[in-house]
N, C-alpha and C. Protein backbone atom coordinates (compact mmCIF):
# COMPACT_ATOMS: atom_id res chain seq x y z
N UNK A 1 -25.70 46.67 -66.82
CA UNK A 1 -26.13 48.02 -66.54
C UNK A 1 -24.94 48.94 -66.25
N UNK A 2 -23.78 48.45 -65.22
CA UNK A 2 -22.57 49.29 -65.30
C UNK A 2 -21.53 48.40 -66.06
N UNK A 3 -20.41 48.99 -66.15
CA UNK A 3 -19.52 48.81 -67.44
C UNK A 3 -18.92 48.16 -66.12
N UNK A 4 -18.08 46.69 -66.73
CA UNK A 4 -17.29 46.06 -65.90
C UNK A 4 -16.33 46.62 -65.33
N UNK A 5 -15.73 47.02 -66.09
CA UNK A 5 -14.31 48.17 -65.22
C UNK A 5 -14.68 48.67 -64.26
N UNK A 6 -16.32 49.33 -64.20
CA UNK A 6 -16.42 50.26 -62.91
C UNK A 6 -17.14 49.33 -61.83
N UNK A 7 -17.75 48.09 -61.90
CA UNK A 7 -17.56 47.36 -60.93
C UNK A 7 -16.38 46.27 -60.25
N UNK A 8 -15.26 46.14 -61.37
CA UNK A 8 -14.41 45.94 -60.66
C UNK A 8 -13.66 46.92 -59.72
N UNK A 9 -13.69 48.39 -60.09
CA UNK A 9 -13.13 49.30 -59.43
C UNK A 9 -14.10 49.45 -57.93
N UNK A 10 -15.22 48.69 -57.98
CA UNK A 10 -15.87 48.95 -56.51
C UNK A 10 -14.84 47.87 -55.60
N UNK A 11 -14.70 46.75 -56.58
CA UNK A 11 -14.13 45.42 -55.94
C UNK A 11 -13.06 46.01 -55.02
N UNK A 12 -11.89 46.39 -56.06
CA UNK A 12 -10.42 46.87 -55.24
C UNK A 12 -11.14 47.84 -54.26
N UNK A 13 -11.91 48.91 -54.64
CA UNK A 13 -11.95 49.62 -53.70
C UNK A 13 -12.72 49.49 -52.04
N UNK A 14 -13.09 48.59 -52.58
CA UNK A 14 -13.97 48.10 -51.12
C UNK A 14 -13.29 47.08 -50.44
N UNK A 15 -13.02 46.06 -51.54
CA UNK A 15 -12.34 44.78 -50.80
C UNK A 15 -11.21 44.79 -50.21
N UNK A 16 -9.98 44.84 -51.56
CA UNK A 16 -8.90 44.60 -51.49
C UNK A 16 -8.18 46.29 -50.59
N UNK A 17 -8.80 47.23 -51.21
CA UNK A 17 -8.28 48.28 -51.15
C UNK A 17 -6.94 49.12 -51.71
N UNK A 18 -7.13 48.08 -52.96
CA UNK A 18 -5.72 48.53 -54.13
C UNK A 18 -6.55 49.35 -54.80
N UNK A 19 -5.97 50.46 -54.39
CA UNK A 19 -6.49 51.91 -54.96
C UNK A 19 -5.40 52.32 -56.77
N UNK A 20 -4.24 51.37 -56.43
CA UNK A 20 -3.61 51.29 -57.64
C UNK A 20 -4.77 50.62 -58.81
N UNK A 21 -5.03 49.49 -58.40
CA UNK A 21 -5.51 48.69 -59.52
C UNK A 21 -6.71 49.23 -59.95
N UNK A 22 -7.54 50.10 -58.95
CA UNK A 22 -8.54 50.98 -59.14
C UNK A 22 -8.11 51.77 -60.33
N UNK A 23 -7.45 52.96 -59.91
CA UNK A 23 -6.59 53.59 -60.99
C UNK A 23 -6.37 52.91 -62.49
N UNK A 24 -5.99 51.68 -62.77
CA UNK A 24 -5.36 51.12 -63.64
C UNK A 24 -6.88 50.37 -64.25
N UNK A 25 -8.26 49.90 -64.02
CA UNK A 25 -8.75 49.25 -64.46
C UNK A 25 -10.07 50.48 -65.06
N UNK A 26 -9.64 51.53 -64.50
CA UNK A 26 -10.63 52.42 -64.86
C UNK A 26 -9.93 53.53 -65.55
N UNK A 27 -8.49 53.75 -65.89
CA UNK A 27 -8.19 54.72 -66.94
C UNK A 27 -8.51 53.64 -67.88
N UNK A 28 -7.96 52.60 -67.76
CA UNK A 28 -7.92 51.81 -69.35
C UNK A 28 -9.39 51.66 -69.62
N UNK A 29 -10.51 51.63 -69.06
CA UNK A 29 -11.89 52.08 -69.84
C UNK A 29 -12.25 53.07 -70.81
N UNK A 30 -11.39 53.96 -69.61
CA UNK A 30 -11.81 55.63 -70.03
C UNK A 30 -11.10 55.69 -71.51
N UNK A 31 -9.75 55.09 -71.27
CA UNK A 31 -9.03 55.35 -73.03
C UNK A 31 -9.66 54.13 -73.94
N UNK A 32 -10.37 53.79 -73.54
CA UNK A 32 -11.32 52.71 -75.10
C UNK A 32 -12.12 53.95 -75.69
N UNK A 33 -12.72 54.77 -75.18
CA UNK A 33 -12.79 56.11 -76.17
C UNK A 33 -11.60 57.27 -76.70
N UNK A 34 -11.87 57.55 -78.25
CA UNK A 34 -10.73 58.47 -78.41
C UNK A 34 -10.85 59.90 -77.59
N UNK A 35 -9.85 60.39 -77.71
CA UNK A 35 -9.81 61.67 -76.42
C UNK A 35 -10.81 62.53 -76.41
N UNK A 36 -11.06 63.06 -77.99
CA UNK A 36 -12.50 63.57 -77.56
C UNK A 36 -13.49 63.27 -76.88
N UNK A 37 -13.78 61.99 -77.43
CA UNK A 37 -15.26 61.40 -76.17
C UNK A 37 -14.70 60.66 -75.32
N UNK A 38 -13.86 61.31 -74.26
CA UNK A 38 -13.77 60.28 -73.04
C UNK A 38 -14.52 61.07 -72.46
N UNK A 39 -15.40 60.72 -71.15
CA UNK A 39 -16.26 61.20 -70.25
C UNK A 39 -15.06 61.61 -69.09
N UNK A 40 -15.30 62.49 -68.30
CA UNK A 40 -14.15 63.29 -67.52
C UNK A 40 -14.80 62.53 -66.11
N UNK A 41 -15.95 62.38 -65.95
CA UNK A 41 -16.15 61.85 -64.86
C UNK A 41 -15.75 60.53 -64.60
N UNK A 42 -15.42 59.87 -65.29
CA UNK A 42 -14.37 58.24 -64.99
C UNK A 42 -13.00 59.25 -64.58
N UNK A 43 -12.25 60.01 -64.89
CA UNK A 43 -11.20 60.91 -64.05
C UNK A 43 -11.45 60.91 -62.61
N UNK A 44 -12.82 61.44 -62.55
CA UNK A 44 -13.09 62.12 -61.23
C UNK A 44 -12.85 60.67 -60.24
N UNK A 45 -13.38 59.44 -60.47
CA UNK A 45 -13.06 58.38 -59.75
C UNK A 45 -11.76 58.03 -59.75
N UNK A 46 -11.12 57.93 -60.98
CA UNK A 46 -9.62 57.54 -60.96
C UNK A 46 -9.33 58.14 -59.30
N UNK A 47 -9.07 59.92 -59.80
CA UNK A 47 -8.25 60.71 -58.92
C UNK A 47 -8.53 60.27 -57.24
N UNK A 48 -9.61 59.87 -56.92
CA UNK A 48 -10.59 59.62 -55.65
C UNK A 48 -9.50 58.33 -55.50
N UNK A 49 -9.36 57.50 -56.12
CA UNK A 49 -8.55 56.39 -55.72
C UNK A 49 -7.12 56.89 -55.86
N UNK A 50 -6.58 57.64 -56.72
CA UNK A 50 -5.80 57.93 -56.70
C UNK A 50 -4.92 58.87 -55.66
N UNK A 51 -6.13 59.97 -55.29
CA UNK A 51 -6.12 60.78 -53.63
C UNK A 51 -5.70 60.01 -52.68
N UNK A 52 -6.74 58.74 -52.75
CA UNK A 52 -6.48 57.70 -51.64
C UNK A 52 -4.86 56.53 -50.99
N UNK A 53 -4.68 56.43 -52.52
CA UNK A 53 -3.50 55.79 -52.29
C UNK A 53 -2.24 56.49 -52.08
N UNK A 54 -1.80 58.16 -52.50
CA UNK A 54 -0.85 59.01 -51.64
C UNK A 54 -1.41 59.12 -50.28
N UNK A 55 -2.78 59.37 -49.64
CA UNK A 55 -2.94 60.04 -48.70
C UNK A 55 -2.25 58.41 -47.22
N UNK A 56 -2.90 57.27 -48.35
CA UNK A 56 -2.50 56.25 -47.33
C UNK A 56 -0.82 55.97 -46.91
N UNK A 57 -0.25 57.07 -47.91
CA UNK A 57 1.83 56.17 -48.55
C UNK A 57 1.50 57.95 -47.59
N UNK A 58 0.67 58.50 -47.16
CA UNK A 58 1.89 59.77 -46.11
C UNK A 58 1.71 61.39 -47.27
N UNK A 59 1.65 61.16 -48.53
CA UNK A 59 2.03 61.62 -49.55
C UNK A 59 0.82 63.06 -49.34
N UNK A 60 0.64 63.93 -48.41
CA UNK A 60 -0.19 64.62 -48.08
C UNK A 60 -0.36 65.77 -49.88
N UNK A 61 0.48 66.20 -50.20
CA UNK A 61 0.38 67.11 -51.22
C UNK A 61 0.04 66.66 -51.96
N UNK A 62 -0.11 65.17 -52.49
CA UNK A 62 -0.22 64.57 -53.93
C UNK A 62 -1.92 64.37 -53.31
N UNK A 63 -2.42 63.73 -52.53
CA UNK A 63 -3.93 63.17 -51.97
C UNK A 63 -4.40 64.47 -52.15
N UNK A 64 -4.03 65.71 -51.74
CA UNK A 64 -4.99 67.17 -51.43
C UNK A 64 -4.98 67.18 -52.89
N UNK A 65 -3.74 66.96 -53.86
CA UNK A 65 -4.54 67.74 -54.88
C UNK A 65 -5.65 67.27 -55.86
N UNK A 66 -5.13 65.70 -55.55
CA UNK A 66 -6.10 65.01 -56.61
C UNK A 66 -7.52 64.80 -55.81
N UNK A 67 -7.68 64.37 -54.41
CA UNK A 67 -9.39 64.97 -54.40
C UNK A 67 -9.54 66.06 -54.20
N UNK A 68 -9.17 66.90 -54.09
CA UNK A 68 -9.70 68.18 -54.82
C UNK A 68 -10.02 68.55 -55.92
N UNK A 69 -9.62 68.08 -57.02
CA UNK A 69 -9.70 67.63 -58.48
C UNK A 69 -10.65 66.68 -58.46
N UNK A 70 -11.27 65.98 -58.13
CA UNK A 70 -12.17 64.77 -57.70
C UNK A 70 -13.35 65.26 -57.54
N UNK A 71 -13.21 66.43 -56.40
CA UNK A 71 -14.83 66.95 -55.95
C UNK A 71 -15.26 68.33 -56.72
N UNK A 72 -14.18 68.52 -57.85
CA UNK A 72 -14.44 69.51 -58.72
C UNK A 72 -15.23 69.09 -60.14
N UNK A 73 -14.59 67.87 -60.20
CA UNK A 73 -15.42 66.41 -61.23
C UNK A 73 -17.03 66.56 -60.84
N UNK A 74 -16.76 66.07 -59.66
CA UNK A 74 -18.00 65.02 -59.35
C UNK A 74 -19.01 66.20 -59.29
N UNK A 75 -18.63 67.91 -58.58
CA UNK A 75 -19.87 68.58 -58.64
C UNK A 75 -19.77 68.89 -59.94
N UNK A 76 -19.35 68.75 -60.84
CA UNK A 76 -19.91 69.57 -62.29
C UNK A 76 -20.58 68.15 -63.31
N UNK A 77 -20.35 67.03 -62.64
CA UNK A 77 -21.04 65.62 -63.31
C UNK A 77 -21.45 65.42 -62.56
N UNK A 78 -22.42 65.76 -61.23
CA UNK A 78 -23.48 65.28 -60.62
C UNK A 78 -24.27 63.65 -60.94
N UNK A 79 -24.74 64.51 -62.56
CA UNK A 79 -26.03 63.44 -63.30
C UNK A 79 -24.89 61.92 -63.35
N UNK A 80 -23.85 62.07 -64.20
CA UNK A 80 -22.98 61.03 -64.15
C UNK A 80 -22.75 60.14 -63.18
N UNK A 81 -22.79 61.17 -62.30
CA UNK A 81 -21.69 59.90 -60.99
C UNK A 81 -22.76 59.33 -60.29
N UNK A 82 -23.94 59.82 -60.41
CA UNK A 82 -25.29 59.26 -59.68
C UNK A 82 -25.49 58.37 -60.49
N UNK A 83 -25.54 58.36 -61.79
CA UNK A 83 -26.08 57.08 -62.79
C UNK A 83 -25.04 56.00 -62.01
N UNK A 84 -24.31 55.94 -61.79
CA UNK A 84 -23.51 54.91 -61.24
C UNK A 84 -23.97 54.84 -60.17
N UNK A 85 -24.88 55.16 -59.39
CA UNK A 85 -25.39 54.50 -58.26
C UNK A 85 -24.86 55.12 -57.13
N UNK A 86 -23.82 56.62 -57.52
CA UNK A 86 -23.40 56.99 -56.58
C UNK A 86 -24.15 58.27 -55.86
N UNK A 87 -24.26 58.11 -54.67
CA UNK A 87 -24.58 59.82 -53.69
C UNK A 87 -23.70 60.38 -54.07
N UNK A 88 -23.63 61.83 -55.32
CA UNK A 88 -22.83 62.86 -55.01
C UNK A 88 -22.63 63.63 -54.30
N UNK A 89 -23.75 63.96 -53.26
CA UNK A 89 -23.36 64.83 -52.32
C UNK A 89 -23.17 64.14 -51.20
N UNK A 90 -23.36 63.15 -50.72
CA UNK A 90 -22.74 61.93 -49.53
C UNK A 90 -20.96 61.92 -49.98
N UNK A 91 -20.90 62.03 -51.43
CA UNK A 91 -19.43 61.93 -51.73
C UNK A 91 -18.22 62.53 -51.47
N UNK A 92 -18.98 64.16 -52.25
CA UNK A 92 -18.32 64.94 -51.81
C UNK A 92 -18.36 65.38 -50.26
N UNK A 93 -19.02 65.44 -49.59
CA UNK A 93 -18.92 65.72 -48.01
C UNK A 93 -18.00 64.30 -47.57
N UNK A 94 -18.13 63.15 -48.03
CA UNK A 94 -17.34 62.14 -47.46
C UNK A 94 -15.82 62.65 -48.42
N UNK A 95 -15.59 62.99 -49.12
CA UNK A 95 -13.99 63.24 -49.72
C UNK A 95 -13.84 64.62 -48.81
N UNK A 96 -14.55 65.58 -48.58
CA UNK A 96 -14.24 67.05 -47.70
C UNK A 96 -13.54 66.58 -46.59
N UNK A 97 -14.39 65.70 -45.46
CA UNK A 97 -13.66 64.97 -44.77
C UNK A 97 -12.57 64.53 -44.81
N UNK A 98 -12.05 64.15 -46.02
CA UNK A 98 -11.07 63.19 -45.91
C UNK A 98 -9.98 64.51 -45.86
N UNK A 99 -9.99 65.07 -47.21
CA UNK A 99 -9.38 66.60 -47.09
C UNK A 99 -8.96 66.94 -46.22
N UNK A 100 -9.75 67.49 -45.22
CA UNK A 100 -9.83 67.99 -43.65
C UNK A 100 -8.71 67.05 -42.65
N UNK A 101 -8.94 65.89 -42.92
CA UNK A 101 -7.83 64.41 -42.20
C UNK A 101 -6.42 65.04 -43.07
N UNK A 102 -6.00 65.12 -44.43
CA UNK A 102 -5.00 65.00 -44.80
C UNK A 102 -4.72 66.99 -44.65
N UNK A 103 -5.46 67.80 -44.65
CA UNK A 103 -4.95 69.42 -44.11
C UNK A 103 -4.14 68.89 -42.75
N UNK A 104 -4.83 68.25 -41.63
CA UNK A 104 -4.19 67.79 -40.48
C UNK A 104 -2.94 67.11 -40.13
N UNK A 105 -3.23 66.34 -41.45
CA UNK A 105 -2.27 65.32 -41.49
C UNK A 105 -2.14 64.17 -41.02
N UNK A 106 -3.92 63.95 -40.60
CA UNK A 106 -4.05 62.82 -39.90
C UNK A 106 -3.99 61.05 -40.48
N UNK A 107 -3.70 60.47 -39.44
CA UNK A 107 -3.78 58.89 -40.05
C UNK A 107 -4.61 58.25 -41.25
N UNK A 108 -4.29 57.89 -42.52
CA UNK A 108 -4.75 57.36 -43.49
C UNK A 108 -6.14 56.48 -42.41
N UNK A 109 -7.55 56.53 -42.97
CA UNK A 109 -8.46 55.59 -42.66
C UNK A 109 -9.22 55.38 -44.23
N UNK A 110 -9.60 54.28 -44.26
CA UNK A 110 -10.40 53.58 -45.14
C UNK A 110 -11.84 54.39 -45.10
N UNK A 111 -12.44 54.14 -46.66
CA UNK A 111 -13.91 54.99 -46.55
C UNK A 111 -14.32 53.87 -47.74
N UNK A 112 -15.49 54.21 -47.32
CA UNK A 112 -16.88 53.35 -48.48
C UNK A 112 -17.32 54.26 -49.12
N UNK A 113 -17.69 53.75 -50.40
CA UNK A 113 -18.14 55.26 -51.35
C UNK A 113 -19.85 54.60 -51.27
N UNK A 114 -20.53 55.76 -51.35
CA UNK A 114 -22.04 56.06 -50.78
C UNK A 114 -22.62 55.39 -51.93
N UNK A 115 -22.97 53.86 -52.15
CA UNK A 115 -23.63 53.20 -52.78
C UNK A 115 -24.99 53.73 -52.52
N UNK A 116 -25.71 53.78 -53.70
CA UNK A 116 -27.30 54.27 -54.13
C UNK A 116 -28.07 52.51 -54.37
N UNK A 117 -27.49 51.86 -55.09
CA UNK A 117 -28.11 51.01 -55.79
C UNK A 117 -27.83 49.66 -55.18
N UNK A 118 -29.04 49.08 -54.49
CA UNK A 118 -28.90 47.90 -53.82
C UNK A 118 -28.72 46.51 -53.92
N UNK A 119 -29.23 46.59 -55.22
CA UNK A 119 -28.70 45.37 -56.35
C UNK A 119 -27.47 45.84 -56.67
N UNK A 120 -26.28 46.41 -57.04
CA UNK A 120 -25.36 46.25 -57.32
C UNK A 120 -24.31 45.98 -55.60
N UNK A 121 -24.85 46.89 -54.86
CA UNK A 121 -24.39 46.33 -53.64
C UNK A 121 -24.23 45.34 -53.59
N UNK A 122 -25.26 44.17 -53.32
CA UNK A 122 -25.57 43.06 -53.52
C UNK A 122 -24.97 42.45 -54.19
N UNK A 123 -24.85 42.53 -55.20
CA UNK A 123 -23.97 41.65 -56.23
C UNK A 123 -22.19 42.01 -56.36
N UNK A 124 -22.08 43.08 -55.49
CA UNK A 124 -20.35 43.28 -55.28
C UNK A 124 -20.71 42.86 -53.94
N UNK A 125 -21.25 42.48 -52.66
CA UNK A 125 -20.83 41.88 -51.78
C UNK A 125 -20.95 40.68 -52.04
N UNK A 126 -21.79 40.26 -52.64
CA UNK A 126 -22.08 38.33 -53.48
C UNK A 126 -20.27 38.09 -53.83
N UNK A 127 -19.98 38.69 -54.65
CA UNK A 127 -18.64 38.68 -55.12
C UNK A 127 -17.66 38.69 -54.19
N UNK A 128 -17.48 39.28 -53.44
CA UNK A 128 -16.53 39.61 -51.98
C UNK A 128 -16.52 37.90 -51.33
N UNK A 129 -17.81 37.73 -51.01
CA UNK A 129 -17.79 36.40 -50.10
C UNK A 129 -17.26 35.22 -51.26
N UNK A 130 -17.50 35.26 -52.45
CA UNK A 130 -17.11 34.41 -53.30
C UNK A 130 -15.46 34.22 -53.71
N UNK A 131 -15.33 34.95 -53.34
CA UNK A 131 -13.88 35.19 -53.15
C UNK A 131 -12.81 35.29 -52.13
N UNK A 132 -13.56 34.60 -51.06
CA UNK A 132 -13.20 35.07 -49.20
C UNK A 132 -12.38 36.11 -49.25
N UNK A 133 -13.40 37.50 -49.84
CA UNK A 133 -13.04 38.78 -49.24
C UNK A 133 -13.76 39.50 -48.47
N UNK A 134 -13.70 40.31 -47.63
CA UNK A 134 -15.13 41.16 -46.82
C UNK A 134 -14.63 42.55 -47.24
N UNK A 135 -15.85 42.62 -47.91
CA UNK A 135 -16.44 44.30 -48.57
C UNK A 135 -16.67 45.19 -47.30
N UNK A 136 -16.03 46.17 -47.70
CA UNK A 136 -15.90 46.78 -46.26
C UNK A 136 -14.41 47.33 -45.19
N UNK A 137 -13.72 46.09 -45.74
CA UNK A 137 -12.97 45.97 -44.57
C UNK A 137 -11.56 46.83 -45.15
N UNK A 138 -11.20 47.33 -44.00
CA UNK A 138 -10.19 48.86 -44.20
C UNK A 138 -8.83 47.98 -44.57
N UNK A 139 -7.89 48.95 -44.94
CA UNK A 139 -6.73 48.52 -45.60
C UNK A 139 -5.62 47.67 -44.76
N UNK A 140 -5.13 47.01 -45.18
CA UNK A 140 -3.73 46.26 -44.41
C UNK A 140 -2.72 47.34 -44.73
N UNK A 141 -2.74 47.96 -43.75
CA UNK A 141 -1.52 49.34 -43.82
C UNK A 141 0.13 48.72 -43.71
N UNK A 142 -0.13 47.23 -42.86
CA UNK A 142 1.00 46.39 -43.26
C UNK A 142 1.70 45.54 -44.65
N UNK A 143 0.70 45.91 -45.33
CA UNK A 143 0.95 45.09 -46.53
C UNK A 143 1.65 46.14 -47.09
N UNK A 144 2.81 45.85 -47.16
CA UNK A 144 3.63 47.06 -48.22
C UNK A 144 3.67 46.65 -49.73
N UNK A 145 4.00 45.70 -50.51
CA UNK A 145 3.33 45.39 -51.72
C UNK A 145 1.67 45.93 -52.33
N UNK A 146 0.91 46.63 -51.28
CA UNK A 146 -0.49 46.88 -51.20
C UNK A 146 -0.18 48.18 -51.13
N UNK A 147 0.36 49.17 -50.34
CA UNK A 147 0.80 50.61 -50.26
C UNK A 147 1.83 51.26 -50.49
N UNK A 148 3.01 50.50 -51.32
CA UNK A 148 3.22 50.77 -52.60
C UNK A 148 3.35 50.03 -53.70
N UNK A 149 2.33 49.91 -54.17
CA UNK A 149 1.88 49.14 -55.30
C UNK A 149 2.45 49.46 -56.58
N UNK A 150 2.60 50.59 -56.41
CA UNK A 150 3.56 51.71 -57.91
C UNK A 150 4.81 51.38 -58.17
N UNK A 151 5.66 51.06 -56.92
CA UNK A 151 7.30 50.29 -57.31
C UNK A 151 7.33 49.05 -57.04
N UNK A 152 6.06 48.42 -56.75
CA UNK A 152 6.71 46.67 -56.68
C UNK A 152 5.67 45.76 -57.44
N UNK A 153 5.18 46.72 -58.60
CA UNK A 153 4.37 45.73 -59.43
C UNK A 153 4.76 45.73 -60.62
N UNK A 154 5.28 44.23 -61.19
CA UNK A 154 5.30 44.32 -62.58
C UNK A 154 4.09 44.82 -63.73
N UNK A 155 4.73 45.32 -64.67
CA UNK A 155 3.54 46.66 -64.98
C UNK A 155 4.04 46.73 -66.89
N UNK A 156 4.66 45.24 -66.96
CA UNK A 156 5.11 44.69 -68.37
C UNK A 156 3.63 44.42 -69.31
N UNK A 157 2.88 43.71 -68.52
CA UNK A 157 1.31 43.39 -69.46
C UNK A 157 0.61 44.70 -69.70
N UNK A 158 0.83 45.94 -69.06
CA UNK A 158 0.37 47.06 -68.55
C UNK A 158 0.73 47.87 -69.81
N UNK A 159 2.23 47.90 -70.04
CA UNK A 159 2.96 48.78 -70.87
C UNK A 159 2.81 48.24 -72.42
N UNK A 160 2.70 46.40 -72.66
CA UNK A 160 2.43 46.19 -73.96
C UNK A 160 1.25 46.80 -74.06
N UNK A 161 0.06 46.44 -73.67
CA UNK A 161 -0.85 46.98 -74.12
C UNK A 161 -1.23 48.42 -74.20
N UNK A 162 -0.83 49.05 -73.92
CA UNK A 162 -0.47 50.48 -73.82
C UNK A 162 0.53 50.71 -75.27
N UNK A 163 1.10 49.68 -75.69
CA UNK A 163 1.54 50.19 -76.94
C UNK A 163 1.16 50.01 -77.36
N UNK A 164 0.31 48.45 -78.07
CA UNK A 164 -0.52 48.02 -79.00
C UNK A 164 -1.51 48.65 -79.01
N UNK A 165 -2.44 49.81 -77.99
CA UNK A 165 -3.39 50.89 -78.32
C UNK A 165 -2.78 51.81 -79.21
N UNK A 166 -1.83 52.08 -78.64
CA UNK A 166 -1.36 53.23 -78.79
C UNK A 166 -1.08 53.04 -81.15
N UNK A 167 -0.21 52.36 -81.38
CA UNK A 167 0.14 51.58 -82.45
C UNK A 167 -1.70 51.45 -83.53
N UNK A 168 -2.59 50.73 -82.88
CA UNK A 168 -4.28 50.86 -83.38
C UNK A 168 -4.58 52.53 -83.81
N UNK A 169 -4.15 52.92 -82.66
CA UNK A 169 -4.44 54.91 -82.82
C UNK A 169 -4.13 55.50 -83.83
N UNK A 170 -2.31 54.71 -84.79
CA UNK A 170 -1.47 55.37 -85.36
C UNK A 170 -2.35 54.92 -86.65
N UNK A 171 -2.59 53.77 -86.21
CA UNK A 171 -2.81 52.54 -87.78
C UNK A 171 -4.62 53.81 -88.14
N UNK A 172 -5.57 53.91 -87.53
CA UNK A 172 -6.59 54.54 -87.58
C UNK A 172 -6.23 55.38 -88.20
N UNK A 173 -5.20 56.51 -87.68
CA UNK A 173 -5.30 58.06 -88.09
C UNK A 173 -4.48 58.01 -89.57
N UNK A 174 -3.97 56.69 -90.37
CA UNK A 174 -2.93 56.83 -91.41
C UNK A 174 -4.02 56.07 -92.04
N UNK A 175 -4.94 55.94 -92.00
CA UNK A 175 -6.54 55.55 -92.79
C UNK A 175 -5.87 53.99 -92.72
């Protein structure tokens, strides 16, 4: 019923709280369509994880701008982001908040995104315990390999395949 990418992106985002790998498992969905038909609302989540992981590294200007960009998504794809099981307006009032923390400048805290759908709940916390992880549980602000994930991850499997799309794209458009 949802596309694997976007339940693994509940995984990182709930479990682990690698808002990187969030980022990374849900653009590469979004680009399996060519640019015309990518749906903008897989963006709107990227940026939400993506908000999240400057606002947690301190990075106050980079978090304001991308959920703000996030809750500009999510109200103009409402219908979208609900098919995913999400409360858009639980969302956006839960990202306003967060906003409001990073205008302040206050301490990075962990948030749950407003699950609708109780069977998928269910089956991403099934997953959590299967994995001795707890869904839920806020970030290891000590794990620095975890908060900055951007300079200490090899990102070689990342970049081939990123060419070999890229290379399919060329091979397509030369018939």
């Amino acid at each position: 019923m949802y596309p694997q990418a976007y339940i693994d992106y509940l995984h990182y985002f709930h479990c682990e709280r690698d808002y990187f790998e969030c980022h990374e498992v849900l653009e590469e969905h979004w680009k399996e369509k060519e640019a015309n038909e990518r749906e903008l609302y897989w963006v709107g989540l990227i940026q939400i994880a993506v908000g999240l992981y400057h606002y947690r590294r301190g990075n106050f200007n980079g978090a304001k701008r991308m959920l703000t960009n996030a809750i500009s998504i999510i109200r103009t794809h409402t219908n979208e982001i609900e098919s995913l099981a999400l409360d858009s307006k639980s969302l956006i009032e839960l990202l306003e908040n967060q906003l409001a923390g990073i205008e302040r400048q206050d301490s990075y805290m962990s948030i749950d995104l407003p699950l609708t759908d109780e069977t998928l709940l269910t089956s991403c916390k099934t997953r959590a315990r299967n994995e001795n992880l707890i869904w839920g549980a806020p970030s290891d602000l000590q794990n620095k390999s975890l908060v900055h994930r951007h300079s200490t991850r090899n990102r070689d499997d990342v970049i081939q395949e990123r060419l070999a799309q890229l290379m399919k794209r060329q091979q397509k458009k030369e018939g």
